[in-house]
PDB file of N, CA and C in Angstrom:
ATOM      1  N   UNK A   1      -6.172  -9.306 -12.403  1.00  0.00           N
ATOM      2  CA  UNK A   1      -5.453  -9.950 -11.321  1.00  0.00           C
ATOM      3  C   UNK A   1      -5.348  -8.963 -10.164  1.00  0.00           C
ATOM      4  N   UNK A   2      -5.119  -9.741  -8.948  1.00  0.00           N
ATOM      5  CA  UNK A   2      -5.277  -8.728  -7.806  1.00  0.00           C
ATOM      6  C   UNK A   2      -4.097  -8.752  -7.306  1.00  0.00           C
ATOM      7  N   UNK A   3      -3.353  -7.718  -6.695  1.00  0.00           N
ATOM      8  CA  UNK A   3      -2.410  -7.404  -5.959  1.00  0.00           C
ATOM      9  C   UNK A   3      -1.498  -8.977  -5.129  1.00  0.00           C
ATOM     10  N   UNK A   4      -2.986  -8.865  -4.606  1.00  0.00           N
ATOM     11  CA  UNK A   4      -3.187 -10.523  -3.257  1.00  0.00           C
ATOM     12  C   UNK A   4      -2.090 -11.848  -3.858  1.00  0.00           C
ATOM     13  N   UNK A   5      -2.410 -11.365  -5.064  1.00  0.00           N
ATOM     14  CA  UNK A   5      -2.063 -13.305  -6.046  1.00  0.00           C
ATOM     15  C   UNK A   5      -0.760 -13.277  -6.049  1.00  0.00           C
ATOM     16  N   UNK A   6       0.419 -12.076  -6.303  1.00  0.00           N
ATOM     17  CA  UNK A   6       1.649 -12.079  -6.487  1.00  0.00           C
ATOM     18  C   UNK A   6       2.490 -11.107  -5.266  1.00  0.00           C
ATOM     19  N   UNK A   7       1.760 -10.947  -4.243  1.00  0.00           N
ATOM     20  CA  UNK A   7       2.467 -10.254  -3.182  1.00  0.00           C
ATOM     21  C   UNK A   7       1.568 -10.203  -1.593  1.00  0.00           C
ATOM     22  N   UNK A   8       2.977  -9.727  -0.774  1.00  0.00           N
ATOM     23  CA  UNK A   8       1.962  -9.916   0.326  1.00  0.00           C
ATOM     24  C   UNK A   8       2.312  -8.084   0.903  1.00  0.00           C
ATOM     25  N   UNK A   9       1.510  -7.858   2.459  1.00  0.00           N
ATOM     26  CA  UNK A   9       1.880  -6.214   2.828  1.00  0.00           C
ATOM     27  C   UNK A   9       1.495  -6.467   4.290  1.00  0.00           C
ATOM     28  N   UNK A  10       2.331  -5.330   4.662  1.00  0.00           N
ATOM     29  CA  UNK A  10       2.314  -5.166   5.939  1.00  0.00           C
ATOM     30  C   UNK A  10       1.800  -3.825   6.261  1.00  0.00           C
ATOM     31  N   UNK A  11       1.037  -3.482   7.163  1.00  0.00           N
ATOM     32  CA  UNK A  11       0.975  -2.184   7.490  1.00  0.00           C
ATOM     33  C   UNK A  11       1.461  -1.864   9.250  1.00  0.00           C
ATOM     34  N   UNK A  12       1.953  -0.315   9.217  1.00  0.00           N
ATOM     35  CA  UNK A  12       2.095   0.445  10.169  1.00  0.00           C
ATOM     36  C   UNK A  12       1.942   1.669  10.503  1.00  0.00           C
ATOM     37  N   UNK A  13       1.930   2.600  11.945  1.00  0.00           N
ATOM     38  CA  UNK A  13       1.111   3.498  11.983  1.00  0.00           C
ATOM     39  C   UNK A  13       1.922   4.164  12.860  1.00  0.00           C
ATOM     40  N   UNK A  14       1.602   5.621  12.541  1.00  0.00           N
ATOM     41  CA  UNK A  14       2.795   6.860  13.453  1.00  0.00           C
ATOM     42  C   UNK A  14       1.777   8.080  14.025  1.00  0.00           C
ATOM     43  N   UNK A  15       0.749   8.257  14.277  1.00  0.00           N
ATOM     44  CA  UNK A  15      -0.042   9.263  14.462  1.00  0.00           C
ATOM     45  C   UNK A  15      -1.223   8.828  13.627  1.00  0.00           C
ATOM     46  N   UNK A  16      -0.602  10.220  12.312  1.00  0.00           N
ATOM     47  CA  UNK A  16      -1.980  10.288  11.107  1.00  0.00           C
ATOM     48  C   UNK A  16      -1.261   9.608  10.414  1.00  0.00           C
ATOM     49  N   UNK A  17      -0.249   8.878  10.063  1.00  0.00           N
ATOM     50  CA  UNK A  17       0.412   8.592   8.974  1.00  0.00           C
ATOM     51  C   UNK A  17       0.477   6.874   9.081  1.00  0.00           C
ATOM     52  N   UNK A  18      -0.377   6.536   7.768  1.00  0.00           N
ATOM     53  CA  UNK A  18      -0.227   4.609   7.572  1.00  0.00           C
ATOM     54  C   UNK A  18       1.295   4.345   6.341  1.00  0.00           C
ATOM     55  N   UNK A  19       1.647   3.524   7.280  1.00  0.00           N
ATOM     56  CA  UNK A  19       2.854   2.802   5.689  1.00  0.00           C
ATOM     57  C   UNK A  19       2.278   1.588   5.722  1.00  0.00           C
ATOM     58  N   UNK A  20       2.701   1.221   4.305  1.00  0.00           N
ATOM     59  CA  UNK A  20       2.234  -0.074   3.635  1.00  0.00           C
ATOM     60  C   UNK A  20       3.197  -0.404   2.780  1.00  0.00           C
ATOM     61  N   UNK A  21       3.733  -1.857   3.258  1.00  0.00           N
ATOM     62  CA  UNK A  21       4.620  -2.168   2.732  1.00  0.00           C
ATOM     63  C   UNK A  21       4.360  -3.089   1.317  1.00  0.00           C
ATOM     64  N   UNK A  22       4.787  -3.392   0.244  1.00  0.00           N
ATOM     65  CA  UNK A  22       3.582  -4.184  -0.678  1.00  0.00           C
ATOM     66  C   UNK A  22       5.851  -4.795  -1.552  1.00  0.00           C
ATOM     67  N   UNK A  23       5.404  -6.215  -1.104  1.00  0.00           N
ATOM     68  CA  UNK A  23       6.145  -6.981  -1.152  1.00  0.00           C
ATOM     69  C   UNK A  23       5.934  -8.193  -2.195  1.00  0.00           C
ATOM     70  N   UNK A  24       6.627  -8.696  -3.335  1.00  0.00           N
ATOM     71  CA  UNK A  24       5.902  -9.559  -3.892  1.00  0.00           C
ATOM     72  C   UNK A  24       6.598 -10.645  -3.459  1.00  0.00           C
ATOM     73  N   UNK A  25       5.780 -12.091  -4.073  1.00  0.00           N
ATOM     74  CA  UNK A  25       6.110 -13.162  -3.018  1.00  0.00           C
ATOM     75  C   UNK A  25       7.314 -13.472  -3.950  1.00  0.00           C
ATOM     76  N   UNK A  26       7.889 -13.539  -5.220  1.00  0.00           N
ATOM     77  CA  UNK A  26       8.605 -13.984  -5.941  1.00  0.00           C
ATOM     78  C   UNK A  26       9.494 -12.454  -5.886  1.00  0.00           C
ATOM     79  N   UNK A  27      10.476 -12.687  -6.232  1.00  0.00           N
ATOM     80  CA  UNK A  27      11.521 -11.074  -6.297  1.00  0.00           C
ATOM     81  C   UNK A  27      11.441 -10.808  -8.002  1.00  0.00           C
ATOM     82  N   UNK A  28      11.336 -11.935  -8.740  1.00  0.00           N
ATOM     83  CA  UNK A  28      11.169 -11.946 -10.310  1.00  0.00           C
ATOM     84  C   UNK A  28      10.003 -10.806 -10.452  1.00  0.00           C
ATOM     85  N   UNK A  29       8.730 -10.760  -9.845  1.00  0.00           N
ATOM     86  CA  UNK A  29       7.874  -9.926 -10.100  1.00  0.00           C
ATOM     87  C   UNK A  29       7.861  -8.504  -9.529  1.00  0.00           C
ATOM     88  N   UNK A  30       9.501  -8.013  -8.889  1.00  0.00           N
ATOM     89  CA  UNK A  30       9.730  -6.552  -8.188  1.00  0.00           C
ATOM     90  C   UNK A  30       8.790  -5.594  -9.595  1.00  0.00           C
ATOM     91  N   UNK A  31      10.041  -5.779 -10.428  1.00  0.00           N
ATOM     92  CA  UNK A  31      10.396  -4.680 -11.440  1.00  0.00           C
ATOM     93  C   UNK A  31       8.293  -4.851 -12.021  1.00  0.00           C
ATOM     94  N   UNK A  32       7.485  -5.549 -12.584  1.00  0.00           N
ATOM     95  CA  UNK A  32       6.199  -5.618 -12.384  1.00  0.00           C
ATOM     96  C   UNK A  32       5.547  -5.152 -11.209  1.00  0.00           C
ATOM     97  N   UNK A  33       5.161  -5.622  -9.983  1.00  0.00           N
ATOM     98  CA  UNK A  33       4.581  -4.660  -9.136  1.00  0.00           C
ATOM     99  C   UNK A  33       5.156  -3.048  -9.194  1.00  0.00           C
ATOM    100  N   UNK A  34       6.815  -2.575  -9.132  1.00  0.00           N
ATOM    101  CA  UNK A  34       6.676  -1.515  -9.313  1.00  0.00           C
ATOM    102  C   UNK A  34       6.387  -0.549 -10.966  1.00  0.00           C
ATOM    103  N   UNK A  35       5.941  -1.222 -11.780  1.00  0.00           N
ATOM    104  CA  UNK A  35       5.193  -0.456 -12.844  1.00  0.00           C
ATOM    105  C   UNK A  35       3.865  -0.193 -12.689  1.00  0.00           C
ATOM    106  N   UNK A  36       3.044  -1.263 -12.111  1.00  0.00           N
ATOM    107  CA  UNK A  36       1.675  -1.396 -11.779  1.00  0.00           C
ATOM    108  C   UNK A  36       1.425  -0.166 -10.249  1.00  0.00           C
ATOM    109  N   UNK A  37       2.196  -0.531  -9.393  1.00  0.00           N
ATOM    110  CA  UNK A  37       1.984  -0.114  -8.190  1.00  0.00           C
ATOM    111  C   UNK A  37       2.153   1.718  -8.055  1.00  0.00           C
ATOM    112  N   UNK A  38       2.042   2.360  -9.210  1.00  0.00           N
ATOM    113  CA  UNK A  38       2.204   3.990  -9.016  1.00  0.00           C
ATOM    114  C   UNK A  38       1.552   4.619  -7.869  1.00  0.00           C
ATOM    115  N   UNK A  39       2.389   5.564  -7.503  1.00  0.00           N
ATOM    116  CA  UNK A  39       1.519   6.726  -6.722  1.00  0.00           C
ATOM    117  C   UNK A  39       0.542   7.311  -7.287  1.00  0.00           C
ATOM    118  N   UNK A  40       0.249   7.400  -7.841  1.00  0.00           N
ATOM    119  CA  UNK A  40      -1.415   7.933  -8.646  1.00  0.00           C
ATOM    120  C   UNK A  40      -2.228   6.607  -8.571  1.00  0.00           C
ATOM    121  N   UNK A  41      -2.013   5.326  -8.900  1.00  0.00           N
ATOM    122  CA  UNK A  41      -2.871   4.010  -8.875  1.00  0.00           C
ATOM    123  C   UNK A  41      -3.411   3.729  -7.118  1.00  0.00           C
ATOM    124  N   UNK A  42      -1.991   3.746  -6.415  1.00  0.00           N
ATOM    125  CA  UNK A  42      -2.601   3.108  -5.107  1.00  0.00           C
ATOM    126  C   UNK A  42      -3.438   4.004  -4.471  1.00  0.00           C
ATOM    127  N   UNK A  43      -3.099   5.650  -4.876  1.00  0.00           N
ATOM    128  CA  UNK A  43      -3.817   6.788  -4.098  1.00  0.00           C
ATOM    129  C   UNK A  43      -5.290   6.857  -4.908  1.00  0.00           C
ATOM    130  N   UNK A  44      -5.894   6.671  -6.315  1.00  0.00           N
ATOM    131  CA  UNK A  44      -6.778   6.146  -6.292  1.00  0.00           C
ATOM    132  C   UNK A  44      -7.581   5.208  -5.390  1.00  0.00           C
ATOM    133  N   UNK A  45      -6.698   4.103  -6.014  1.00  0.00           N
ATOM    134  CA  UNK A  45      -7.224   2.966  -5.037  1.00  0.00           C
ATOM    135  C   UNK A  45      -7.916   3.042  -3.086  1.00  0.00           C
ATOM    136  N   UNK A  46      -6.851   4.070  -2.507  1.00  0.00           N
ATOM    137  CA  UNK A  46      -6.955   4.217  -0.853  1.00  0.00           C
ATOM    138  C   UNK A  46      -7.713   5.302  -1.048  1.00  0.00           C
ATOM    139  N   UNK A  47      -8.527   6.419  -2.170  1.00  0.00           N
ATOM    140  CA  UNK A  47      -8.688   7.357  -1.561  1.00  0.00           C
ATOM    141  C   UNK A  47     -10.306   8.023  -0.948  1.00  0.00           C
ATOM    142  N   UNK A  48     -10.511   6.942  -0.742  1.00  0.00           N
ATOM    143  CA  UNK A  48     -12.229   6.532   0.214  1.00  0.00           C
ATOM    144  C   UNK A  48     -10.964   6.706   1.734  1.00  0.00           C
ATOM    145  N   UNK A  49     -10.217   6.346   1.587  1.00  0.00           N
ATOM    146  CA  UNK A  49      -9.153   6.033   3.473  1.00  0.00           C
ATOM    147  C   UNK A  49      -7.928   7.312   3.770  1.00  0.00           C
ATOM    148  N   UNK A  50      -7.367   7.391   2.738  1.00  0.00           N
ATOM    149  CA  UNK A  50      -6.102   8.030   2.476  1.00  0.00           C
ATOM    150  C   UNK A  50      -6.283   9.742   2.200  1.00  0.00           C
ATOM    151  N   UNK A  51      -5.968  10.829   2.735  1.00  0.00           N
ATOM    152  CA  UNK A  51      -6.841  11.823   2.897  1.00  0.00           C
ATOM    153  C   UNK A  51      -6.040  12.982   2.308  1.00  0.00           C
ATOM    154  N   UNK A  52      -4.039  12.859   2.606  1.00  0.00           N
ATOM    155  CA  UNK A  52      -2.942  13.257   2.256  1.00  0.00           C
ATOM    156  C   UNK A  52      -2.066  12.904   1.628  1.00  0.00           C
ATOM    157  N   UNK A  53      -1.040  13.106   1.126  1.00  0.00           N
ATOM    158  CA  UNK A  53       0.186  12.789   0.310  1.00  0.00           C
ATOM    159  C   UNK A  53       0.347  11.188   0.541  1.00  0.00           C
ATOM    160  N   UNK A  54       0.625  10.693  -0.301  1.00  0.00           N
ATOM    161  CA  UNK A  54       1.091   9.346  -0.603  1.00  0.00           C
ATOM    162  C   UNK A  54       2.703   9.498  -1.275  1.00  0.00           C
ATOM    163  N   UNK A  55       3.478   9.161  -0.448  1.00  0.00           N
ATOM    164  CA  UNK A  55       5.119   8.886  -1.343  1.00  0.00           C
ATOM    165  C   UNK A  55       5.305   7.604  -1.325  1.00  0.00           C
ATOM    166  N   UNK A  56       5.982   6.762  -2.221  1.00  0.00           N
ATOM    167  CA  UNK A  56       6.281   5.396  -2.465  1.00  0.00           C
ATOM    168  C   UNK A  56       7.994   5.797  -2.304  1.00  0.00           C
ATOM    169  N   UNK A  57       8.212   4.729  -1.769  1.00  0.00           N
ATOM    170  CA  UNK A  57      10.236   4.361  -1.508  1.00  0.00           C
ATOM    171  C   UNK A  57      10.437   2.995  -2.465  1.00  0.00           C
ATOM    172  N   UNK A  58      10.882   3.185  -3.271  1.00  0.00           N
ATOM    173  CA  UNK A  58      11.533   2.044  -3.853  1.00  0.00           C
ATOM    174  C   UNK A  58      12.807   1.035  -2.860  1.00  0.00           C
ATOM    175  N   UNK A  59      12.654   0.197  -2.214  1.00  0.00           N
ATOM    176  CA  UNK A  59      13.657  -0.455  -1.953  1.00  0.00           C
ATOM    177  C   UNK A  59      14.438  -2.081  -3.020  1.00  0.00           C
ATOM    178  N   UNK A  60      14.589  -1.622  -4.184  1.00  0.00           N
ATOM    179  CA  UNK A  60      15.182  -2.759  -5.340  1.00  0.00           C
ATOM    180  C   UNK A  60      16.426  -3.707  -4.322  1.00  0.00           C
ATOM    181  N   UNK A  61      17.056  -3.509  -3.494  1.00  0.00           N
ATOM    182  CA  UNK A  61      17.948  -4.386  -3.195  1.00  0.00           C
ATOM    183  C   UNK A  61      17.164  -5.372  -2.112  1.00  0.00           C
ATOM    184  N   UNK A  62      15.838  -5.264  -1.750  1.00  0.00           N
ATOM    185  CA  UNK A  62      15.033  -6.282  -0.673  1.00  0.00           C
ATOM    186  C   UNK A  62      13.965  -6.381  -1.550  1.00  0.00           C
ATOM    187  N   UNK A  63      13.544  -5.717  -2.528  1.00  0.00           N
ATOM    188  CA  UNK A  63      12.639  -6.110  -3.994  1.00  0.00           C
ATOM    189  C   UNK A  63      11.287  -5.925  -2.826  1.00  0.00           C
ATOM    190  N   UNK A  64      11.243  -4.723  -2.481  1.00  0.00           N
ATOM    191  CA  UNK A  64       9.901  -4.209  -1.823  1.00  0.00           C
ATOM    192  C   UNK A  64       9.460  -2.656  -1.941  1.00  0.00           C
ATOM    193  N   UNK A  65       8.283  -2.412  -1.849  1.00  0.00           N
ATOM    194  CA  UNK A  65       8.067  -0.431  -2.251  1.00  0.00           C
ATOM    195  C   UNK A  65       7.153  -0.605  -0.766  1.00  0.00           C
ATOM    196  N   UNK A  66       7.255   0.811  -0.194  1.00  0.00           N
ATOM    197  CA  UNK A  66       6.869   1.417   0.880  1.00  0.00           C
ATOM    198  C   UNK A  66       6.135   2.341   0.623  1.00  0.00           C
ATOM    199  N   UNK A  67       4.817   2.600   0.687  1.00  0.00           N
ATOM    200  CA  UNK A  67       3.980   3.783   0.726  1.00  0.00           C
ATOM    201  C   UNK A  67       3.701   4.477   2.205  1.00  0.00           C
ATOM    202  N   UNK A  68       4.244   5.705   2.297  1.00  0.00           N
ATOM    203  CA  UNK A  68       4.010   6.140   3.184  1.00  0.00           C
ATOM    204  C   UNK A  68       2.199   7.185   3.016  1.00  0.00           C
ATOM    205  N   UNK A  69       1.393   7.104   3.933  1.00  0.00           N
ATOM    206  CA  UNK A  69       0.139   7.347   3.610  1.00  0.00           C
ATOM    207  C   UNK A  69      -0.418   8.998   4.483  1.00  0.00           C
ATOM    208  N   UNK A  70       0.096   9.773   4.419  1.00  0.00           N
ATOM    209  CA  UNK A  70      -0.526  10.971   5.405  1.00  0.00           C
ATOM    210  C   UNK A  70      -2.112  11.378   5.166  1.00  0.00           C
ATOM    211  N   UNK A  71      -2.328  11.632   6.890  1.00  0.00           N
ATOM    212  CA  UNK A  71      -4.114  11.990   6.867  1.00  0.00           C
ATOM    213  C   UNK A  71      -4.629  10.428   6.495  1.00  0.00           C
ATOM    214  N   UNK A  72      -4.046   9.142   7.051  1.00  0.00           N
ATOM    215  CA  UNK A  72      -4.946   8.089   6.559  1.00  0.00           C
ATOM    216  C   UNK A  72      -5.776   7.676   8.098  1.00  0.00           C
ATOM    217  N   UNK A  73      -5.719   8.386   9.101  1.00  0.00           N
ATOM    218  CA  UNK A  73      -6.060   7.409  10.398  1.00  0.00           C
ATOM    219  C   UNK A  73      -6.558   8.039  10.946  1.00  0.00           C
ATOM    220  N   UNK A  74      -7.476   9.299  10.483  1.00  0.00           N
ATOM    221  CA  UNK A  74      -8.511  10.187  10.827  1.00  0.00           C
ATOM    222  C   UNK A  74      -8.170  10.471  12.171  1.00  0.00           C
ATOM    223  N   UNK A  75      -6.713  11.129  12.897  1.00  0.00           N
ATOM    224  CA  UNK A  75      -6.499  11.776  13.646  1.00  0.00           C
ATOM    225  C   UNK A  75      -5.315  10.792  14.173  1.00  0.00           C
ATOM    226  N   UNK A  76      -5.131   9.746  14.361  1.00  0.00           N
ATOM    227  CA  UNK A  76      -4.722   8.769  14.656  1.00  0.00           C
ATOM    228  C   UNK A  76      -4.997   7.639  15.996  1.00  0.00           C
ATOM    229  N   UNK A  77      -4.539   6.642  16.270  1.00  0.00           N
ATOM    230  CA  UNK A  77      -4.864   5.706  17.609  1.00  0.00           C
ATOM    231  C   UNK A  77      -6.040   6.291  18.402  1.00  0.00           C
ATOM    232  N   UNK A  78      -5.567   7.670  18.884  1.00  0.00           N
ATOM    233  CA  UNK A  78      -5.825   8.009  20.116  1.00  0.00           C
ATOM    234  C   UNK A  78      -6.971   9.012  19.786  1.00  0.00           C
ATOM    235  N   UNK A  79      -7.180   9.450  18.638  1.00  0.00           N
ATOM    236  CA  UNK A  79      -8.190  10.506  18.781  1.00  0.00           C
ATOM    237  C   UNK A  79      -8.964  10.246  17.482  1.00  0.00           C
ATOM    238  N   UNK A  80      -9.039   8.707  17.184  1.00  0.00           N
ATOM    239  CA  UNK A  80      -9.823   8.045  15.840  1.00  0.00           C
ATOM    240  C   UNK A  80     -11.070   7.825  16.329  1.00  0.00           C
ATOM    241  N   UNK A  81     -12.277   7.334  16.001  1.00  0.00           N
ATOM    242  CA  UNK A  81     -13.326   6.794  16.539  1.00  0.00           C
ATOM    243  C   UNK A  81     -13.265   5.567  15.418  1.00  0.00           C
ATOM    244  N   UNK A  82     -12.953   5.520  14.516  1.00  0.00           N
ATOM    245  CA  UNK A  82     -12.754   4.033  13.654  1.00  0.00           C
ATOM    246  C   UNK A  82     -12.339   2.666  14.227  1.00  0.00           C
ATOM    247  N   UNK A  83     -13.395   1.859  13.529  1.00  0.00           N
ATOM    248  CA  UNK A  83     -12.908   0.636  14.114  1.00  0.00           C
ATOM    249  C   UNK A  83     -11.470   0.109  14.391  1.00  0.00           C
ATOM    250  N   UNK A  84     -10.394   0.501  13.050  1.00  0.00           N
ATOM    251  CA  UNK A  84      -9.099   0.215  12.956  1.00  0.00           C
ATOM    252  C   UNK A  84      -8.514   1.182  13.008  1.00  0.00           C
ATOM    253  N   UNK A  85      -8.346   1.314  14.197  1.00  0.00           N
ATOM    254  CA  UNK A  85      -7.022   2.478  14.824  1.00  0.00           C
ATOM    255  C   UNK A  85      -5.516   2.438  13.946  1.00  0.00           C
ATOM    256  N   UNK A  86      -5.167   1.515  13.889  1.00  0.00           N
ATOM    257  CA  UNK A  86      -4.326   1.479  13.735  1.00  0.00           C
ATOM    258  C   UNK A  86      -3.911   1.435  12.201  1.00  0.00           C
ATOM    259  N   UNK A  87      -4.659   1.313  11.341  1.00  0.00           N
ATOM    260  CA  UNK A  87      -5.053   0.883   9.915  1.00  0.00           C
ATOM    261  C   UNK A  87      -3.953  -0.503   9.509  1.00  0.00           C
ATOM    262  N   UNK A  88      -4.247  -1.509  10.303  1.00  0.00           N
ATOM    263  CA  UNK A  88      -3.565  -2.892   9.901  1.00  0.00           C
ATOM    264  C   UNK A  88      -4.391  -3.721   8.443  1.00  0.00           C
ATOM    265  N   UNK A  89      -6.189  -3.008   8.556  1.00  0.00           N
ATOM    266  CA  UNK A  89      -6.561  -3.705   6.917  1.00  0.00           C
ATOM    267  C   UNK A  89      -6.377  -3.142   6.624  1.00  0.00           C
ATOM    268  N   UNK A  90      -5.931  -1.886   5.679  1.00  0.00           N
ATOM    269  CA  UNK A  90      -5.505  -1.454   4.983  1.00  0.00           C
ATOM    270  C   UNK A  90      -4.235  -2.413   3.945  1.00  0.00           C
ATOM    271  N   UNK A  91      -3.467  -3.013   4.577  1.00  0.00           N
ATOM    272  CA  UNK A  91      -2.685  -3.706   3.743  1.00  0.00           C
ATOM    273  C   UNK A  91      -3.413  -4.489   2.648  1.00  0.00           C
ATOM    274  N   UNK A  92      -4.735  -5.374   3.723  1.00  0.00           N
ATOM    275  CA  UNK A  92      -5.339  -5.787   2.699  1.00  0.00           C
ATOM    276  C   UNK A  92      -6.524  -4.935   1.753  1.00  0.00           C
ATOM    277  N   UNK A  93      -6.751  -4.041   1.964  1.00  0.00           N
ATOM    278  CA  UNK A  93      -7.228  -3.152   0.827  1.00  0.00           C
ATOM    279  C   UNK A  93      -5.808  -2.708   0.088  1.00  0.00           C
ATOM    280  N   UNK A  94      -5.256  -2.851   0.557  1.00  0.00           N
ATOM    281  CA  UNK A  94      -4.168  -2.081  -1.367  1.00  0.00           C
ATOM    282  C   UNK A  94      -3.571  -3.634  -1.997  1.00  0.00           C
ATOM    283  N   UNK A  95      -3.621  -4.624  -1.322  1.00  0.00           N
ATOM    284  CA  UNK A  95      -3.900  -5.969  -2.233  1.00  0.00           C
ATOM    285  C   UNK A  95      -4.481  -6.715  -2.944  1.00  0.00           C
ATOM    286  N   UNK A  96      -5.812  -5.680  -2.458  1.00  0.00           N
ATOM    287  CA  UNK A  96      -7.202  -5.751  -3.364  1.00  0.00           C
ATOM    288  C   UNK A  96      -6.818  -5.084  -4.794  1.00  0.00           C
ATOM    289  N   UNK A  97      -6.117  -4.278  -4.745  1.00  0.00           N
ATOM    290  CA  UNK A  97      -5.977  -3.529  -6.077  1.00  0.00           C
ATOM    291  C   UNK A  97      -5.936  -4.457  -7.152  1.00  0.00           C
ATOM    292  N   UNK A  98      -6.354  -3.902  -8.165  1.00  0.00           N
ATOM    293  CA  UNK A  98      -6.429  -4.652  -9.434  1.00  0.00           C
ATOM    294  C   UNK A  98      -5.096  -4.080 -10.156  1.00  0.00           C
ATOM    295  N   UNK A  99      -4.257  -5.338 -10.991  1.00  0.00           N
ATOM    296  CA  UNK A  99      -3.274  -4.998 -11.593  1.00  0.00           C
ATOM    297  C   UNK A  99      -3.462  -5.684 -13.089  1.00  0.00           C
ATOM    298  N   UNK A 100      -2.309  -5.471 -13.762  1.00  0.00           N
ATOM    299  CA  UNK A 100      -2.332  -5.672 -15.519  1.00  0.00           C
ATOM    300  C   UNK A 100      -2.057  -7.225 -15.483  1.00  0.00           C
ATOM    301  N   UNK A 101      -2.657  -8.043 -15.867  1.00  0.00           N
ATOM    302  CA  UNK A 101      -2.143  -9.149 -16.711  1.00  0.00           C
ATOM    303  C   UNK A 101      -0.754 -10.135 -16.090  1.00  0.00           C
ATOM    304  N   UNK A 102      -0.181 -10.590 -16.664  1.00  0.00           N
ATOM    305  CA  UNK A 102       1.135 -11.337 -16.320  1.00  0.00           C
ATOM    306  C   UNK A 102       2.081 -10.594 -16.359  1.00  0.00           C
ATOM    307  N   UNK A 103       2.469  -9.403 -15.836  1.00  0.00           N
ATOM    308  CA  UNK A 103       3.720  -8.669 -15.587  1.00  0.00           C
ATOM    309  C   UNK A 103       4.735  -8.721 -17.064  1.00  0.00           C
ATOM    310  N   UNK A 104       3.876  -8.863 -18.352  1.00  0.00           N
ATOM    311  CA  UNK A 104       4.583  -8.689 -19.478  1.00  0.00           C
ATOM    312  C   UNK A 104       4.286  -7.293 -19.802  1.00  0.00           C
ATOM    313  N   UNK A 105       3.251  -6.178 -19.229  1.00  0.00           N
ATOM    314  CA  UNK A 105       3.391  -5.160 -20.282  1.00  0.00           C
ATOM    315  C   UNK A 105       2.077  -4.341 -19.666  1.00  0.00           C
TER     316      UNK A 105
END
């Protein structure tokens, strides 16, 4: 199963640094996306894009995790030559991620 099927994400951008917000569409499936969603899994996952530290923020009372992404925007806006300055697909590449099964285990 992919990320895509049980959540949605937002991304934003500060220089070199992408956040990605990875939100599931049901709040029942928080406590599941955050077992699946590790800092070692998504930094796999980004690390063709993602160049520096990855920290995740748990926010349990809005049932959403925040990855903050350093070194993802190859200099950033202004001094990128990449198509996406801003790294807005990126959200949808970490929704691409592949996750476990039905959030039993």
């Amino acid at each position: 199963m992919k990320l895509y099927d049980i959540a949605h994400s937002r991304a934003g951008d500060k220089g070199n640094t992408l956040t990605l917000s990875l939100i599931p569409f049901d709040s029942a499936d928080y406590e599941w996306i955050s077992r699946e969603a590790s800092v070692d899994r998504v930094a796999a996952h980004l690390s063709n894009s993602v160049h520096g530290e990855i920290r995740r923020y748990e926010m349990p009372n809005i049932h959403a995790l925040l990855f903050v992404c350093e070194g993802a925007l190859q200099g950033g806006v202004t001094t990128s030559l990449t198509a996406d300055t801003h790294g807005k697909c990126m959200s949808g590449v970490l929704l691409d991620m592949e996750i476990a099964g039905d959030g039993t285990g």
